[in-house]
Protein backbone atom coordinates (compact mmCIF):
# COMPACT_ATOMS: atom_id res chain seq x y z
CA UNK A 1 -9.69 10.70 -4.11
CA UNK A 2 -7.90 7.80 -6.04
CA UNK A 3 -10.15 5.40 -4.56
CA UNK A 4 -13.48 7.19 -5.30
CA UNK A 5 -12.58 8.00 -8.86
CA UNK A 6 -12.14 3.47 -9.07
CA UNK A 7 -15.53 2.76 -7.00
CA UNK A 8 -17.91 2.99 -10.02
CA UNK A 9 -16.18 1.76 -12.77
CA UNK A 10 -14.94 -1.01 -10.82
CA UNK A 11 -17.97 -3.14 -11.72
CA UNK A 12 -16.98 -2.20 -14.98
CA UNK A 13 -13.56 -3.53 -15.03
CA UNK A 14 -14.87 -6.35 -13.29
CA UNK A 15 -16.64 -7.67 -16.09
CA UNK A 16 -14.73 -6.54 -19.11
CA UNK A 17 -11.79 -8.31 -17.65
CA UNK A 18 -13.41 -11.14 -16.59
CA UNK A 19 -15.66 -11.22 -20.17
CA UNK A 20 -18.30 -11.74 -17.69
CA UNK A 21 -21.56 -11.90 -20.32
CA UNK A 22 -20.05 -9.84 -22.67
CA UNK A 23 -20.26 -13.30 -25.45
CA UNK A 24 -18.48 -11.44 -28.20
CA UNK A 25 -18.48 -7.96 -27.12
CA UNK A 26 -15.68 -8.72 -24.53
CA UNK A 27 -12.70 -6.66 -25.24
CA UNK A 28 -9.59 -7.40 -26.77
CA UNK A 29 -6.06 -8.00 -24.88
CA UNK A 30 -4.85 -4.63 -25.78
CA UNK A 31 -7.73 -3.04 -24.29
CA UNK A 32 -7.61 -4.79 -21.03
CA UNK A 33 -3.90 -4.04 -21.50
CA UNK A 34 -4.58 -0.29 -21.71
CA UNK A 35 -7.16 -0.73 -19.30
CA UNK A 36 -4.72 -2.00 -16.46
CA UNK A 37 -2.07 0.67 -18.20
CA UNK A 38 -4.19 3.62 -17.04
CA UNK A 39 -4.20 2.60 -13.18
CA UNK A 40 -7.62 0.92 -13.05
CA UNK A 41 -7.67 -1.18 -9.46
CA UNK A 42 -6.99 -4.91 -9.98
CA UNK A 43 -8.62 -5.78 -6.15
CA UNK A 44 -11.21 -3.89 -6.61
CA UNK A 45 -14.53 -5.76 -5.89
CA UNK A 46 -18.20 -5.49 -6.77
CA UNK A 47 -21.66 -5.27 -5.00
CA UNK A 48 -21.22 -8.85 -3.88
CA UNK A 49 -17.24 -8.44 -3.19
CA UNK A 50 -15.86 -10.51 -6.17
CA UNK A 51 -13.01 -9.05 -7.52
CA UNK A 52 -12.21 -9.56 -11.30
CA UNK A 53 -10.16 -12.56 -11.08
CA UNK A 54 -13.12 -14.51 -9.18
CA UNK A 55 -14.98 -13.77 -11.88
CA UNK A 56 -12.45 -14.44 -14.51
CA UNK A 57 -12.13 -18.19 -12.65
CA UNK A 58 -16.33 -18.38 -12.36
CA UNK A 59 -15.90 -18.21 -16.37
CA UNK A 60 -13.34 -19.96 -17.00
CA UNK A 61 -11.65 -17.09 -18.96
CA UNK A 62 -8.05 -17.86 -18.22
CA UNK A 63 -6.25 -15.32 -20.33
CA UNK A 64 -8.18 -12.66 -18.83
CA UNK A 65 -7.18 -14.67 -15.12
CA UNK A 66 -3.56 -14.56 -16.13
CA UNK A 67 -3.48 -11.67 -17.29
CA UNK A 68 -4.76 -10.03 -13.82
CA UNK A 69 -2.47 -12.43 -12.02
CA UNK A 70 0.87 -11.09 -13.80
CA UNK A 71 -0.26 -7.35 -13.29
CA UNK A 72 -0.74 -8.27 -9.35
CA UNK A 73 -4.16 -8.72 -8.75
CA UNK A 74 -4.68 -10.76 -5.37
CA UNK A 75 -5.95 -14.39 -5.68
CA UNK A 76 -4.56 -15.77 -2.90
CA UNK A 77 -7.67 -15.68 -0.53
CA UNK A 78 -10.30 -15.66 -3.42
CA UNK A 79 -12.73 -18.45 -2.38
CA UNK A 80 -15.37 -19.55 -4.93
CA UNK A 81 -19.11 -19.39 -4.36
CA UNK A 82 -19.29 -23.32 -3.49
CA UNK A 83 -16.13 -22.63 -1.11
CA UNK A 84 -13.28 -24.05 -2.83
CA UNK A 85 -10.00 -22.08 -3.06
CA UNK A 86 -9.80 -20.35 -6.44
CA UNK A 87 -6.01 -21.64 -6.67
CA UNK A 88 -8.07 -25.56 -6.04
CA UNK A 89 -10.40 -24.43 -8.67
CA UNK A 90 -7.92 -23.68 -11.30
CA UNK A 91 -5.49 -26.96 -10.54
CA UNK A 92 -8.46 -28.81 -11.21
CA UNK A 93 -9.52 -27.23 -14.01
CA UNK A 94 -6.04 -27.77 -15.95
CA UNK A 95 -6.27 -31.91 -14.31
CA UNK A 96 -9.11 -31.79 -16.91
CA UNK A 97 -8.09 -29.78 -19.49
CA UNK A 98 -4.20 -30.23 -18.74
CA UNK A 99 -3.76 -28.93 -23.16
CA UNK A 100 -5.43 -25.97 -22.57
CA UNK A 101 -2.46 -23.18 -22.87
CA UNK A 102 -4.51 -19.86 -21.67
CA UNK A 103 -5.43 -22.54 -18.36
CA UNK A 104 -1.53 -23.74 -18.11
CA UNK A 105 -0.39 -19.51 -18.74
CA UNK A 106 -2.70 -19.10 -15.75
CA UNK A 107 -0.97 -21.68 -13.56
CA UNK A 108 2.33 -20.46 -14.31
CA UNK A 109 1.44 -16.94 -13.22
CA UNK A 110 -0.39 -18.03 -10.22
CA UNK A 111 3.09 -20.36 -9.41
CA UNK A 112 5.40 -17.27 -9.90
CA UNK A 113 3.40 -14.76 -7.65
CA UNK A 114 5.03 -14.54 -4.03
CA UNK A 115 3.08 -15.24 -1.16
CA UNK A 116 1.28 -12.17 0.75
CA UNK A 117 4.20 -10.48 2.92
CA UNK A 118 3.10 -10.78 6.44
CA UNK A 119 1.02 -7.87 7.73
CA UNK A 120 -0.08 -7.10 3.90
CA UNK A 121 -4.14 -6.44 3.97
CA UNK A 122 -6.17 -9.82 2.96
CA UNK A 123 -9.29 -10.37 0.10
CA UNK A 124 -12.03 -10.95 1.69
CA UNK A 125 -13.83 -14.11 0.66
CA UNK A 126 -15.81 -13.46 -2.43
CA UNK A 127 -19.56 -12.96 -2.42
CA UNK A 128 -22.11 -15.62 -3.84
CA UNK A 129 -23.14 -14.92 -7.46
């Protein structure tokens, strides 16, 4: 199935989107572009259950967050290890860094996605790293 084929590289998406300690290994734009392209699940979550865009929040890699957030990964209910709401997270990220352009690209994604329809299946809260 669809889903199976996702379940073990989805740790791998996870953290070449996110550029989760990948220092300067971390793929490019195009190749997370290609990446998402070629149908590679934007909710899907690892061992812990953080999806990619927790992680992409944890460090602070706003392109990559944006980027996930315009190609319709769920944020919505993402809740950060210390239990602040990712969306929280991010608004006070850009109070202290309000010049940063990849954390302001982030917020304007975040501010154009529609709320969840009503019935449409939550994120769990994300695990603890």
């Amino acid at each position: 199935s669809t889903r199976r084929r996702w379940i073990a590289p989805a740790a791998l998406l996870i953290t070449l989107l996110a550029g989760q300690g990948c220092a300067k290994s971390c793929p490019d734009a195009s190749t997370k572009r290609s990446m998402l392209a070629h149908g590679a699940d934007l909710n899907a979550v690892d061992m812990a259950g953080s999806n990619a865009m927790y992680w992409a929040v944890f460090h602070q890699n706003w392109a990559a967050g944006a980027l996930l957030v315009e190609r319709g990964a769920r944020w919505q209910d993402v809740t950060m290890a210390d239990g602040q709401n990712l969306r929280h997270r991010v608004e006070a990220q850009l109070r202290s860094s309000p010049d940063n352009p990849a954390l302001r690209a982030l917020v304007r994604a975040m501010t154009a996605t529609p709320a969840p329809k009503a019935g449409a299946s939550a994120v769990a809260p994300m695990g603890r790293p």
